[in-house]
C-alpha atoms as a PDB file:
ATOM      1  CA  UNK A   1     -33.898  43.256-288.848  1.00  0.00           C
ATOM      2  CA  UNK A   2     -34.641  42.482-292.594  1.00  0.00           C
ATOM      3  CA  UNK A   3     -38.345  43.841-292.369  1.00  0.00           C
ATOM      4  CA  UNK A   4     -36.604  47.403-290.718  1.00  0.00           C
ATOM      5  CA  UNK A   5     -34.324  47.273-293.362  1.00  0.00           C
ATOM      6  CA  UNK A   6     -37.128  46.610-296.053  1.00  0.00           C
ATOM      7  CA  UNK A   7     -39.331  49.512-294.334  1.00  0.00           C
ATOM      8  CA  UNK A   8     -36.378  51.886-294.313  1.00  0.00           C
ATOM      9  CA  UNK A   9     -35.858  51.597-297.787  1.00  0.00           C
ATOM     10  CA  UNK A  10     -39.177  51.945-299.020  1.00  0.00           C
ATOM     11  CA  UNK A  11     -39.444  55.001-296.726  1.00  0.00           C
ATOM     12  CA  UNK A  12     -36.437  56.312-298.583  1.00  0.00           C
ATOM     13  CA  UNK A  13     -37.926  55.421-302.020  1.00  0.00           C
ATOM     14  CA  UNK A  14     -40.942  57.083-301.236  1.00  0.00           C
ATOM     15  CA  UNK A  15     -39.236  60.143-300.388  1.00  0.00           C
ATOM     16  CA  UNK A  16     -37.009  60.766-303.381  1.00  0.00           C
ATOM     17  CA  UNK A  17     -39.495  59.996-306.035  1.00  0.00           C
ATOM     18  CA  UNK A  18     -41.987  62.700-303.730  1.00  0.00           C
ATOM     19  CA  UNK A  19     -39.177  65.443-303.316  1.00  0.00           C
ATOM     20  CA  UNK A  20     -38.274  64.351-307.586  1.00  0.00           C
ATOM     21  CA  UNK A  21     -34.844  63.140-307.381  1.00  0.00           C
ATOM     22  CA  UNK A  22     -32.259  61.917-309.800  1.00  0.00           C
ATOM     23  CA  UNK A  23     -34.014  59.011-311.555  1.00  0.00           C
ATOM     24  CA  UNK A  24     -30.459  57.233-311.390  1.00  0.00           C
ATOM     25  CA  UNK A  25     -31.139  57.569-307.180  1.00  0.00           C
ATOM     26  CA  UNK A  26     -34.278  56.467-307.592  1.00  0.00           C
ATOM     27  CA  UNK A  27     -33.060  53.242-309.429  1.00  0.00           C
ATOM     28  CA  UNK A  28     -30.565  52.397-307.159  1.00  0.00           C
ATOM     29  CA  UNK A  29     -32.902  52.596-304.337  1.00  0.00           C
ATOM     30  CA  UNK A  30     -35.687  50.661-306.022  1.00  0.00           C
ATOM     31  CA  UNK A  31     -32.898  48.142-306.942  1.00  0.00           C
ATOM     32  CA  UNK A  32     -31.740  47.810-303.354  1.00  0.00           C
ATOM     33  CA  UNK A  33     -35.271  47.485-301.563  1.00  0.00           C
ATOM     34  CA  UNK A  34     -36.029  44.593-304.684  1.00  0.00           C
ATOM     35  CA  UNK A  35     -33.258  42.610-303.554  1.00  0.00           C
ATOM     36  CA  UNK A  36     -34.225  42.509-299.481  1.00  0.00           C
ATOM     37  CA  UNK A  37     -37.863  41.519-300.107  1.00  0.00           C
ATOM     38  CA  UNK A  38     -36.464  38.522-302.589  1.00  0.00           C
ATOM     39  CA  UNK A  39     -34.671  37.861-299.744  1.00  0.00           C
ATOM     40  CA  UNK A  40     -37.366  38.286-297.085  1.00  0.00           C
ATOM     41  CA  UNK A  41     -39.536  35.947-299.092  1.00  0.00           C
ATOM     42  CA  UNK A  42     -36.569  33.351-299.535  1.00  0.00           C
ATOM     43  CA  UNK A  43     -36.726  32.709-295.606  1.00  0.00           C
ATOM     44  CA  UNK A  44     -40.245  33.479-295.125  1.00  0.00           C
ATOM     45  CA  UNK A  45     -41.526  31.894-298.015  1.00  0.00           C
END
């Protein structure tokens, strides 16, 4: 579930620095997908 939700957001990322979005979007995106993989690698290790 976590690693879907990590790719999905990455995916997303990708595609609004590609198509030149709002660097606020951008941000909020990058901030989002930051916080799963600290989470991913605080139960994966």
């Amino acid at each position: 579930m976590l690693n879907e939700e990590i790719c999905r957001l990455r995916n997303e990322l990708n595609r609004c620095i590609s198509e030149g979005e709002d660097y606020s979007k951008i941000y909020k995106v990058s901030v989002e997908l930051d916080k799963l993989i600290a989470e991913y690698y605080k139960i994966n290790g």
